[in-house]
Protein backbone atom coordinates (compact mmCIF):
# COMPACT_ATOMS: atom_id res chain seq x y z
CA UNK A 1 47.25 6.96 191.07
CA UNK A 2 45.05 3.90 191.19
CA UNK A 3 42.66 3.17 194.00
CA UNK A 4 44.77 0.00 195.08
CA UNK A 5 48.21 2.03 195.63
CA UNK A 6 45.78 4.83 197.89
CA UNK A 7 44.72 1.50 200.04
CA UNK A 8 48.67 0.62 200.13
CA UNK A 9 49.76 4.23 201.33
CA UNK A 10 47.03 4.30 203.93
CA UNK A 11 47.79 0.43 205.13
CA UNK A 12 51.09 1.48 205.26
CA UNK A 13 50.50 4.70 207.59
CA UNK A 14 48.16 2.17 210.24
CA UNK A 15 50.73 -0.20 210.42
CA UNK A 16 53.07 1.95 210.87
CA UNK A 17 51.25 3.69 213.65
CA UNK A 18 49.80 0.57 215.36
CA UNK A 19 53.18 -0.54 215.48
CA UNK A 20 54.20 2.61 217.63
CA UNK A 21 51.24 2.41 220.00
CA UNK A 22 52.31 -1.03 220.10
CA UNK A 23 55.75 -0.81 221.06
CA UNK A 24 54.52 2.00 223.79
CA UNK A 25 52.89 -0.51 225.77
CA UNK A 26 54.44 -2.73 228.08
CA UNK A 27 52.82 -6.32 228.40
CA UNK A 28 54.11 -6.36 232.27
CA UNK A 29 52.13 -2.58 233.03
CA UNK A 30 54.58 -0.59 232.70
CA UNK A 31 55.84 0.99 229.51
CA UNK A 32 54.25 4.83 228.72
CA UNK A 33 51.62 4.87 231.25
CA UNK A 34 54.54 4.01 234.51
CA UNK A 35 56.91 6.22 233.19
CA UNK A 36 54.17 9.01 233.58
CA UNK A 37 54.35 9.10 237.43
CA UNK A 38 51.85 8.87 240.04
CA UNK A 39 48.54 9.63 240.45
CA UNK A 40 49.16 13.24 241.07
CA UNK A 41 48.95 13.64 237.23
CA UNK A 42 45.54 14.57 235.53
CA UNK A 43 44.12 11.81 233.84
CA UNK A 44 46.36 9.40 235.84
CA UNK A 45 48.01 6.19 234.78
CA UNK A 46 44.56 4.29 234.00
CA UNK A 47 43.65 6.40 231.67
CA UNK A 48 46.55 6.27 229.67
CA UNK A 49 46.38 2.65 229.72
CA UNK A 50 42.96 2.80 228.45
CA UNK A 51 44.34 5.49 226.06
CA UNK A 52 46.40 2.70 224.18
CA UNK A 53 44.57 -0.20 224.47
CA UNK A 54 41.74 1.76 222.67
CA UNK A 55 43.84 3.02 219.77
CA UNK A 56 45.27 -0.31 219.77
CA UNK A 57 42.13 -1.99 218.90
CA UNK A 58 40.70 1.13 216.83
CA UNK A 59 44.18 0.86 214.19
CA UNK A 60 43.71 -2.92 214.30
CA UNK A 61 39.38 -2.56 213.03
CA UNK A 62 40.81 0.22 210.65
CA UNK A 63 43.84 -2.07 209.31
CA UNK A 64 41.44 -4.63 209.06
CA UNK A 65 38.75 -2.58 207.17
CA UNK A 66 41.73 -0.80 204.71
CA UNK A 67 42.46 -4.32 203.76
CA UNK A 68 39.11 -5.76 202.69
CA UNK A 69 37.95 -2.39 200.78
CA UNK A 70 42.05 -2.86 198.70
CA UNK A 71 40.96 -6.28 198.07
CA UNK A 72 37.48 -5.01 196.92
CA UNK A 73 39.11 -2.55 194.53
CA UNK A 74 40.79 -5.41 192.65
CA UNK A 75 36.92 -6.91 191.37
CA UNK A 76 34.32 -4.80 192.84
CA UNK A 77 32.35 -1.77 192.54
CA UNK A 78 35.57 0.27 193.44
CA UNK A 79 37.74 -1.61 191.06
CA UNK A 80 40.16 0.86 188.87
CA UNK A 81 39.54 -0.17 184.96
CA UNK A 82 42.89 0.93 183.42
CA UNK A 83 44.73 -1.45 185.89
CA UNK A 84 48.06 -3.01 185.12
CA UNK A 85 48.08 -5.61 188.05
CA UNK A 86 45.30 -7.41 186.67
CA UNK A 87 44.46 -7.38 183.10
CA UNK A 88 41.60 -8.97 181.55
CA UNK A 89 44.37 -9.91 178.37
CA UNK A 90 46.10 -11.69 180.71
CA UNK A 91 43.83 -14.04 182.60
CA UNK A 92 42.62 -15.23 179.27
CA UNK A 93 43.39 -19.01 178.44
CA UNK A 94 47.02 -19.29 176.84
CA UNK A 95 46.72 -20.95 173.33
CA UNK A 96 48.35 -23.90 172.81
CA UNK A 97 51.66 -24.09 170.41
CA UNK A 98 51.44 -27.38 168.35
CA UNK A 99 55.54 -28.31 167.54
CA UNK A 100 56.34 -27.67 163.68
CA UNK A 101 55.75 -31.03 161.95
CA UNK A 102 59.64 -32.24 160.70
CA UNK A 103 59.88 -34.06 157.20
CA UNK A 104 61.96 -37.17 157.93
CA UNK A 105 64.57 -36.10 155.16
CA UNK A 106 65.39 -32.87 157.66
CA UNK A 107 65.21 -35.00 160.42
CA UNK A 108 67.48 -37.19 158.75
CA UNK A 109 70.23 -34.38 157.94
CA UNK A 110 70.20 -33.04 161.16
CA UNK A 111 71.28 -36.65 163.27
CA UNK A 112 74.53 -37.28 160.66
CA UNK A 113 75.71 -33.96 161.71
């Protein structure tokens, strides 16, 4: 497994868990932390508001960070050398094909037909 599909499995995983905490939230104050009841509760609506707009953030820095080491692993020190999404073959300069020089008798055969 190269190091760029590890980056992909673990970008996958945040997103899919900052798009939980996400979705848990309600813009208008409600959401998780009003469905929880009063104040009676330990910990209290407050902190579970601060609860998910911390893990918000701290998936977001970690997305973030997941997707500028993948992009280092493409040309950097953490770069995989047997990798088939970028090959050094490849990104060499295509040759030029010069068209087969035609001998006006062929050419000549070819138009009566």
């Amino acid at each position: 497994m190269s190091t760029f599909s590890i980056f992909l499995v673990l970008i996958t995983i945040v997103c899919f868990l900052l798009i939980i905490v996400i979705m848990v939230q309600n813009p208008k104050g409600g959401g998780l932390s009003s469905s929880l009841g009063g104040s009676t509760q330990m910990g209290g609506v407050q902190k579970t508001t601060d609860f998910l707009d911390k893990s918000t953030w701290t998936l977001a820095t970690i997305l973030i960070v997941l997707i500028l080491l993948s992009s280092l692993s493409f040309s950097g020190s953490l770069s995989d050398a047997n990798s088939k999404i970028i090959n050094e073959k490849d990104m060499a300069a295509p040759k030029s094909v010069s068209p087969a020089p035609v001998t006006p008798g062929k050419q000549a055969e070819s138009t009566k037909k």
